[in-house]
N, C-alpha and C. Protein backbone atom coordinates (compact mmCIF):
# COMPACT_ATOMS: atom_id res chain seq x y z
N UNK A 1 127.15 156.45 143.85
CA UNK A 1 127.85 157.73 143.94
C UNK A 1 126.83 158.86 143.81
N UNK A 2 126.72 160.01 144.74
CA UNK A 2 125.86 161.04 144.85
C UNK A 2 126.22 161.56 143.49
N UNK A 3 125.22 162.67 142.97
CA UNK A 3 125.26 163.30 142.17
C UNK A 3 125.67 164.82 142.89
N UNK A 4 126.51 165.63 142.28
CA UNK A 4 126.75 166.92 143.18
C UNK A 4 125.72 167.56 142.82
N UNK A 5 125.02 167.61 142.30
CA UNK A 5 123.55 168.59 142.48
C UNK A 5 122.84 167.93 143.86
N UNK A 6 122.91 166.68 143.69
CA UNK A 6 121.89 166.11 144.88
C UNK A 6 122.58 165.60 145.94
N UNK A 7 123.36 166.14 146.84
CA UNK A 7 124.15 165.72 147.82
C UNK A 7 123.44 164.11 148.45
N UNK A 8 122.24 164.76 148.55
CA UNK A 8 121.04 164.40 149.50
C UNK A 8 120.81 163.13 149.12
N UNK A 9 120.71 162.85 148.37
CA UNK A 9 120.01 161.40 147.28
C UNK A 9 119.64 161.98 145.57
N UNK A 10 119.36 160.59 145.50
CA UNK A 10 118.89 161.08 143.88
C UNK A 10 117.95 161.45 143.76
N UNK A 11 117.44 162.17 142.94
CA UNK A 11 115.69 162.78 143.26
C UNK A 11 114.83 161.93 142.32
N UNK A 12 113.59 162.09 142.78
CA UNK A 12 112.80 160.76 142.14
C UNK A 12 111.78 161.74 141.49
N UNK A 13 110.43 161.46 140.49
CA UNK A 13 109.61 161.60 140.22
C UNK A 13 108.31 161.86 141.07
N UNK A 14 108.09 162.98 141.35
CA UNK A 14 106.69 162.86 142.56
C UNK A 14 105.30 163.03 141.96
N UNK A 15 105.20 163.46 140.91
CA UNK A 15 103.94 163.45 140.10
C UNK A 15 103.88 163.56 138.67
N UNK A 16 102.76 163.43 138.66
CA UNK A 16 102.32 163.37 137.49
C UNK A 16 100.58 164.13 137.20
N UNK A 17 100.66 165.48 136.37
CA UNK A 17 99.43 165.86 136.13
C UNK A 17 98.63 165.55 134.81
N UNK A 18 97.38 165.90 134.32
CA UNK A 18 96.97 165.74 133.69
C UNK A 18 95.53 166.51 133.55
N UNK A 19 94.96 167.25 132.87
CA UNK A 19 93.88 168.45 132.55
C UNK A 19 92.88 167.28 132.13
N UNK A 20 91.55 166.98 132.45
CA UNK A 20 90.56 165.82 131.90
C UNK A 20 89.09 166.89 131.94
N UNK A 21 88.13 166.21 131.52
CA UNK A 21 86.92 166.99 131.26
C UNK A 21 86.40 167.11 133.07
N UNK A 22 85.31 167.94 133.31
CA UNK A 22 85.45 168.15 134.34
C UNK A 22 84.12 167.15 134.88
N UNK A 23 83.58 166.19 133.68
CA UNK A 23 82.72 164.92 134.55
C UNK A 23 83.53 163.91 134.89
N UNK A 24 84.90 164.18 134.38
CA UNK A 24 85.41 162.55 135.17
C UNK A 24 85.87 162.86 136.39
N UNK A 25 85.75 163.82 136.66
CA UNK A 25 86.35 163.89 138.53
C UNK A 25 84.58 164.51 138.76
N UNK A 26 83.42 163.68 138.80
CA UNK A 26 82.40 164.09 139.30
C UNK A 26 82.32 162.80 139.57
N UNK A 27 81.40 162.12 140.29
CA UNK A 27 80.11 161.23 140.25
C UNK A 27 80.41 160.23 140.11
N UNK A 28 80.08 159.54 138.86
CA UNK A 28 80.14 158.77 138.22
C UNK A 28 81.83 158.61 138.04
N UNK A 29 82.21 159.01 137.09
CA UNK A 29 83.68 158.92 136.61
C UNK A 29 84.73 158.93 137.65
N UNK A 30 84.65 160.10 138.80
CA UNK A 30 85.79 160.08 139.63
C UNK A 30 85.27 158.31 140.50
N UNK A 31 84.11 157.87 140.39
CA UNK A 31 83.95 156.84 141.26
C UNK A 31 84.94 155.57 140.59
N UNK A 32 84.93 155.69 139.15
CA UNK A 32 85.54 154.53 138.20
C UNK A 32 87.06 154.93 138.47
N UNK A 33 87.14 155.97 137.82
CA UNK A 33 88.75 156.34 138.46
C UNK A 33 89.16 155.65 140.03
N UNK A 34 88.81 156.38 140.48
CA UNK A 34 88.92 155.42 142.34
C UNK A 34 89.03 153.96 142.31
N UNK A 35 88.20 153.77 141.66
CA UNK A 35 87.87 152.13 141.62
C UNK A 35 89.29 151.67 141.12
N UNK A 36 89.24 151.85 140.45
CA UNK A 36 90.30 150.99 138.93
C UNK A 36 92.06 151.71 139.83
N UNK A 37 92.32 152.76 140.33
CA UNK A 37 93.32 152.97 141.04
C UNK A 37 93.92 151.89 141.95
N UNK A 38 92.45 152.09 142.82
CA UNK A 38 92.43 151.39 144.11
C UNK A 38 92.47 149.55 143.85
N UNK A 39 91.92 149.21 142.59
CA UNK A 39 91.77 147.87 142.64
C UNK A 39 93.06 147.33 141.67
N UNK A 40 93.38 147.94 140.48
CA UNK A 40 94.58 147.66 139.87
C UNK A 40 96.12 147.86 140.64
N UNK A 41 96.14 149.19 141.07
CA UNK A 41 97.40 149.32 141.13
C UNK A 41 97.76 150.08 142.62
N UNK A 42 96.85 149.82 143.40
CA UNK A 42 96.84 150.18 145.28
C UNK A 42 96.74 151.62 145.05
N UNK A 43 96.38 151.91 144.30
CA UNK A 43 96.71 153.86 144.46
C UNK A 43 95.21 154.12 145.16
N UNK A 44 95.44 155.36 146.01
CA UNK A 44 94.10 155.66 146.77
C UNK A 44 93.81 157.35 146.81
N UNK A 45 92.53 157.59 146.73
CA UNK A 45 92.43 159.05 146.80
C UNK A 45 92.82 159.76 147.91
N UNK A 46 93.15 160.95 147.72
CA UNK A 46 93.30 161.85 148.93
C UNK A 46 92.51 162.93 148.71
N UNK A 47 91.28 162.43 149.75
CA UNK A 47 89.99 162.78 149.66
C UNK A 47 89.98 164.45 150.19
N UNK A 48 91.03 165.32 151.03
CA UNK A 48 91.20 166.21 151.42
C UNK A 48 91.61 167.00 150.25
N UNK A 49 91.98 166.32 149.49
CA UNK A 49 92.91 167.52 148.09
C UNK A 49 91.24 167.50 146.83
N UNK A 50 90.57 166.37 146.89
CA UNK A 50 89.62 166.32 146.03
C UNK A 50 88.62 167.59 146.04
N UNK A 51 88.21 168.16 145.05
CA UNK A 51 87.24 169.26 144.49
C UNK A 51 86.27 168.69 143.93
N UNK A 52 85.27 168.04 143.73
CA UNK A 52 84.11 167.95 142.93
C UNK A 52 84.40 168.96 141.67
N UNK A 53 84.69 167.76 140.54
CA UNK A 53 84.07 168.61 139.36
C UNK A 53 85.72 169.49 138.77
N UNK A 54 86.35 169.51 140.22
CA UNK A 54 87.78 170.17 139.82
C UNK A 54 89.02 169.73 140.00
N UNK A 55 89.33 168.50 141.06
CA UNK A 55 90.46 168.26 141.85
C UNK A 55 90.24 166.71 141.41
N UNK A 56 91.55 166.00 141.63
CA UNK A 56 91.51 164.75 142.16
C UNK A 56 92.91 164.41 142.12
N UNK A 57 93.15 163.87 143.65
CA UNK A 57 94.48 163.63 143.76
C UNK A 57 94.45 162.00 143.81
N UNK A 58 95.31 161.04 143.39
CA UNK A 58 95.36 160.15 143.99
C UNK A 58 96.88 159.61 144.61
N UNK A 59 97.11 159.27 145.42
CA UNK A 59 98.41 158.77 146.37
C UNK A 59 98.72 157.47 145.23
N UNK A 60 100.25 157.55 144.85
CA UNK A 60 100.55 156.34 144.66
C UNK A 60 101.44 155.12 145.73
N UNK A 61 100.77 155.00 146.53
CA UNK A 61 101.09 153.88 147.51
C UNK A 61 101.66 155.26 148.80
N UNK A 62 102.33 156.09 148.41
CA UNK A 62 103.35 157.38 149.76
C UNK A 62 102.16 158.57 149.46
N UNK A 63 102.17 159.21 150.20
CA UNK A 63 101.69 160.71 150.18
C UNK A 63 102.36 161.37 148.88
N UNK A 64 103.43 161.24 148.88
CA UNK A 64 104.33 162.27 148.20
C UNK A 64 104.75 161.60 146.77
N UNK A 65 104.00 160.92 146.13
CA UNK A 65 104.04 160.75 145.22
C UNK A 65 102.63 160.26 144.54
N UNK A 66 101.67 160.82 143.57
CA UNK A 66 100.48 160.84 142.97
C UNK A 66 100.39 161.64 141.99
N UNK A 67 98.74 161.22 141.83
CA UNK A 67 98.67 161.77 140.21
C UNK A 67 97.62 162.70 140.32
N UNK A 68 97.91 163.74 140.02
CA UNK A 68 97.25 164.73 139.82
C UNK A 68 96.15 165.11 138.79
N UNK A 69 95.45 165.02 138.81
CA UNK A 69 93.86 165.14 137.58
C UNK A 69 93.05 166.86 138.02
N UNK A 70 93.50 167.61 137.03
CA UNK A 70 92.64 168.74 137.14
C UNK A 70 91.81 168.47 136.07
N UNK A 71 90.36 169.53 136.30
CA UNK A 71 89.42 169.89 134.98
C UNK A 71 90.08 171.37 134.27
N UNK A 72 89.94 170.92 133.40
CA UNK A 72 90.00 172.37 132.46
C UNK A 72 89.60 172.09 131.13
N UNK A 73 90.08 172.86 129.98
CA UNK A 73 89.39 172.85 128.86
C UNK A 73 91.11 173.95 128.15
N UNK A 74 91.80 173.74 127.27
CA UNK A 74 91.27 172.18 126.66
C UNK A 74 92.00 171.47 127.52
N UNK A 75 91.35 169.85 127.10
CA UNK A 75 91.88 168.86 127.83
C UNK A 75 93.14 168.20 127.48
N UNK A 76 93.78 167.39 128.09
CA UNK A 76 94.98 167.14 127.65
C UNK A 76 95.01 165.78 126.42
N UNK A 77 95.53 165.93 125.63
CA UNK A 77 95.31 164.58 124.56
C UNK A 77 96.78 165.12 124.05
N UNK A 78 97.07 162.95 123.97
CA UNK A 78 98.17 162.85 123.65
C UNK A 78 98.72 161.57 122.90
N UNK A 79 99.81 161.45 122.05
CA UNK A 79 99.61 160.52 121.44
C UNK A 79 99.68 159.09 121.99
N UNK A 80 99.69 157.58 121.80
CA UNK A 80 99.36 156.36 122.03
C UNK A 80 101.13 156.28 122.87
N UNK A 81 101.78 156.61 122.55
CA UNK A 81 103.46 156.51 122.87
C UNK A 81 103.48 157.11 124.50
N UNK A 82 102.52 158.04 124.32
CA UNK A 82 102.97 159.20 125.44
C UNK A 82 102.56 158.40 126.89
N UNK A 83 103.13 158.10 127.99
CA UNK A 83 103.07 157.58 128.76
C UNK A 83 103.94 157.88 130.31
N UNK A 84 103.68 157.59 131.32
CA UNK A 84 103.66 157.79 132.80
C UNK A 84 104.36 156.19 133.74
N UNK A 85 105.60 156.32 133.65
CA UNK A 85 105.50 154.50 134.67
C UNK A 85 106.08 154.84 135.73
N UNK A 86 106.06 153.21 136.39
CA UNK A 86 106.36 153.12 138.16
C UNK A 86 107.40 151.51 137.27
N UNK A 87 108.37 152.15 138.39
CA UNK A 87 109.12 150.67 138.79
C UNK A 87 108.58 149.69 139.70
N UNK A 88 108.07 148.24 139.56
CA UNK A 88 108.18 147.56 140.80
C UNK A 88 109.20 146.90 141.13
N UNK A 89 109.04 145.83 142.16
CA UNK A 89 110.20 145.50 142.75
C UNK A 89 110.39 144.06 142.57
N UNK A 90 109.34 143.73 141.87
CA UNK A 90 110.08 141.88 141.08
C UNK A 90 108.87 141.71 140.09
N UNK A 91 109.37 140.53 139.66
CA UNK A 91 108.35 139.89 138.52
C UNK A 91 106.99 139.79 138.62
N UNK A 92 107.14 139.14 140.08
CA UNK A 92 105.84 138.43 140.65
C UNK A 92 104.92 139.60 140.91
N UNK A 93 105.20 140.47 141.36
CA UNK A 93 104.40 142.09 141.30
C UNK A 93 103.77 142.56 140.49
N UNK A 94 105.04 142.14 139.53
CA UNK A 94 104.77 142.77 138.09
C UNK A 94 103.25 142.24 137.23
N UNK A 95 103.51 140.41 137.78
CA UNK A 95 102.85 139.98 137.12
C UNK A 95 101.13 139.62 137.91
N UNK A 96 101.22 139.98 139.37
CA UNK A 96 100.50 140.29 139.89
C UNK A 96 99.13 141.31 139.44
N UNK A 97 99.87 142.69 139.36
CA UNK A 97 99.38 143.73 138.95
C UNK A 97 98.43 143.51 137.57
N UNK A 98 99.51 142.85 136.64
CA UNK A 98 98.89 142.31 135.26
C UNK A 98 97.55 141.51 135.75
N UNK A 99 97.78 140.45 136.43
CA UNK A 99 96.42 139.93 136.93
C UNK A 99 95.35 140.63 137.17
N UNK A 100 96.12 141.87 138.34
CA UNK A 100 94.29 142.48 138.59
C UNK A 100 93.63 143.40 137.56
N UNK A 101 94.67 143.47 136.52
CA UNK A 101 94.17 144.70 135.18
C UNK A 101 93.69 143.82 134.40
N UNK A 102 93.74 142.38 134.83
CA UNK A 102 92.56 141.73 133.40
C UNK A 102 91.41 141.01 134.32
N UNK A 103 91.44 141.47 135.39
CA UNK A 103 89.99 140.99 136.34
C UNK A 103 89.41 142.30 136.49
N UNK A 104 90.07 143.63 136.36
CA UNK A 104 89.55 144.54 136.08
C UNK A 104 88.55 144.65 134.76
N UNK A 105 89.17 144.66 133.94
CA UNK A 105 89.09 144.48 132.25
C UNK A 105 87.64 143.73 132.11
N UNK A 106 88.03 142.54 133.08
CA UNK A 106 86.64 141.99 132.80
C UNK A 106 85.54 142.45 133.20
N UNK A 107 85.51 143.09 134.15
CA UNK A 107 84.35 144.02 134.28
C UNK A 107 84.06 145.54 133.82
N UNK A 108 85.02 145.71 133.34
CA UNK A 108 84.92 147.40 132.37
C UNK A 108 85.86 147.12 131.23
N UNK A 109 84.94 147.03 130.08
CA UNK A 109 85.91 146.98 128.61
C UNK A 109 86.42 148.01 128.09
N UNK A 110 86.48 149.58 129.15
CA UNK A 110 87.17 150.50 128.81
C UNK A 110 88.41 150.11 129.02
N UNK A 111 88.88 149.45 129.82
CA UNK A 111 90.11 148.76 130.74
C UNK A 111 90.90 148.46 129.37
N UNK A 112 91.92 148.97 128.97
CA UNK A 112 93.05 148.14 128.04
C UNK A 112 94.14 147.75 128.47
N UNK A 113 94.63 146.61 128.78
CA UNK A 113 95.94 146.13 129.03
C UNK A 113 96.74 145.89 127.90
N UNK A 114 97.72 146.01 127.75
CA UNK A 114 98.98 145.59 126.85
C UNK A 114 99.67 144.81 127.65
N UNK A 115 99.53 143.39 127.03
CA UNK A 115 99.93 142.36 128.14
C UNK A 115 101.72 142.31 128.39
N UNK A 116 101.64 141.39 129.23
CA UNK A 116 103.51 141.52 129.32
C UNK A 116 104.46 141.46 128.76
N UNK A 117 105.58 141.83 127.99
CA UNK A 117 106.49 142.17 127.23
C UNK A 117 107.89 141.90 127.86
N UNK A 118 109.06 141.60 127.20
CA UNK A 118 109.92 141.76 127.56
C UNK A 118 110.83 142.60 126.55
N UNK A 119 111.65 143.44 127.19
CA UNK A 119 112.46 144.38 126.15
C UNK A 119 114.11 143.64 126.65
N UNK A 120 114.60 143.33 125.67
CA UNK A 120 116.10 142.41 126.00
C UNK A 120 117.21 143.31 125.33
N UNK A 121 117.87 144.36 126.42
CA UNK A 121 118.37 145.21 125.94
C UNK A 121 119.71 144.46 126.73
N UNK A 122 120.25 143.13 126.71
CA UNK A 122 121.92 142.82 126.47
C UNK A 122 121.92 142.04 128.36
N UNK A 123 122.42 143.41 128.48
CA UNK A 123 122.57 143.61 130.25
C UNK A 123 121.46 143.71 131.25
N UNK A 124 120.43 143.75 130.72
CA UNK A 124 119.11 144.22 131.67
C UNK A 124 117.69 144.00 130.44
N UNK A 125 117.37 143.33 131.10
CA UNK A 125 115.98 142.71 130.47
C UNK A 125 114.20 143.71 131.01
N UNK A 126 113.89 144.29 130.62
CA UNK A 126 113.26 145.05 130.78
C UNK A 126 111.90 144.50 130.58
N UNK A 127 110.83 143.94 131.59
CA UNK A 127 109.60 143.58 131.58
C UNK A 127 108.51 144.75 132.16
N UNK A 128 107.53 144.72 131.26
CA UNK A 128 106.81 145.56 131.27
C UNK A 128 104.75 145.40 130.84
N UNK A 129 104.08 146.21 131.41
CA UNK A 129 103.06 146.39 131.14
C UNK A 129 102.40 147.71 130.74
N UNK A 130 101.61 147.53 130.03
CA UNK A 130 100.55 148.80 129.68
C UNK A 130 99.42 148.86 130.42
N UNK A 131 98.37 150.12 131.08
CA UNK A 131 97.73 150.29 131.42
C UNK A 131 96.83 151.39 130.44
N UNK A 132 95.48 151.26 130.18
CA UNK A 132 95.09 152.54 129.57
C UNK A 132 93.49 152.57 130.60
N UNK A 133 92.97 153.41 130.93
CA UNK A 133 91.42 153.73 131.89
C UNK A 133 91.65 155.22 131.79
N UNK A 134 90.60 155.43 131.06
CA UNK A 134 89.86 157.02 130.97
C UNK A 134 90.34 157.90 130.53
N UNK A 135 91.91 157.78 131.29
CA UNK A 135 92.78 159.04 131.51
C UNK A 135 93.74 159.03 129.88
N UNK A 136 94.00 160.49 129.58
CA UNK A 136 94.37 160.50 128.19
C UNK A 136 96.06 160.09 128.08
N UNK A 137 96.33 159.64 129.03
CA UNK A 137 97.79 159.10 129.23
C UNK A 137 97.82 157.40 129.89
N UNK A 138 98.83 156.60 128.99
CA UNK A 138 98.87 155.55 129.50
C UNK A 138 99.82 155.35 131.34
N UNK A 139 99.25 154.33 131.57
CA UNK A 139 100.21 154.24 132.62
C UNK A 139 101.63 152.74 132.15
N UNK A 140 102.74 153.04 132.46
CA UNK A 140 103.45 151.66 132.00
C UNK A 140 103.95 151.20 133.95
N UNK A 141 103.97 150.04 133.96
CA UNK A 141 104.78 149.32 135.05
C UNK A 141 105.68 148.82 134.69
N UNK A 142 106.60 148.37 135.09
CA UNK A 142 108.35 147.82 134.84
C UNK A 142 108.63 147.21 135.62
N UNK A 143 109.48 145.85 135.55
CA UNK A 143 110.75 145.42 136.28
C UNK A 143 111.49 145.14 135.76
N UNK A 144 112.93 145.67 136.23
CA UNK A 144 113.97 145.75 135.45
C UNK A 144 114.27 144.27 136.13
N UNK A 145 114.92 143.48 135.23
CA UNK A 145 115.56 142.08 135.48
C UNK A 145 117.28 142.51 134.96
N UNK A 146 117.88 142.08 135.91
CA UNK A 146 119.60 142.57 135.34
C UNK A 146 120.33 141.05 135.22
N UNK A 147 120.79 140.98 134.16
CA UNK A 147 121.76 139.32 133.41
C UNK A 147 123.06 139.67 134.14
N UNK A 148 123.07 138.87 134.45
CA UNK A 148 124.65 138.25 135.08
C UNK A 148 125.52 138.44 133.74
């Protein structure tokens, strides 16, 4: 059932920003960022929005939905709770993804995973992962599993 605000559809989440020091979108750092996007979780830069030193966009899988990384000062810090997720679309994804964040991991011990979880809230079983790389916000992934 539409919502009468949103005739249209339901409206979704299109970004997510975040203020970081202005060497991790340089060189070195925006290269790890890229990396760890592109190899964990398919996200890819959009090299047209990128600034050296100021910008960094990355696409999460659509144009129209990414994460936004400016430099500024101060930077953004936040507590261990505070967090950013994506729904996927089954287990095997889910648990996919988990895979490439601990073949990641193994090659950068900045990499923290919080391995897979299940939250058993009755009607809907809620599986989940943690992501933490660089950025002062975690990322979480989800699949919702729904009980008969």
């Amino acid at each position: 059932m539409a919502h009468p605000f949103y005739p249209s559809g339901v409206p979704r989440m299109n970004h997510v920003a975040m203020t970081v020091p202005a060497e991790l979108l340089a060189g070195e750092g925006r290269a790890d960022l890229c990396r760890y996007f592109s190899e964990v979780l398919g996200f890819d830069e959009l090299p047209t929005m990128t600034e050296d030193r100021k910008r960094l966009v990355l696409s999460c899988v659509h144009w129209d939905q990414f994460i936004f990384l400016m430099a500024g000062d101060p930077t953004m810090s936040c507590p261990a709770g505070d967090h950013y997720g994506f729904g996927v679309g089954s287990l095997q994804e889910l648990v996919a993804a988990r895979d490439r964040a601990r073949a990641f991991a193994a090659s950068d011990e900045r990499m923290v995973l919080d391995d897979l979880r299940a939250d058993d809230q009755g009607p809907v079983v809620i599986h989940s992962i943690y992501l933490t790389y660089l950025l002062p916000m975690r990322c979480e992934l989800q699949w919702w599993e729904f009980v008969p």
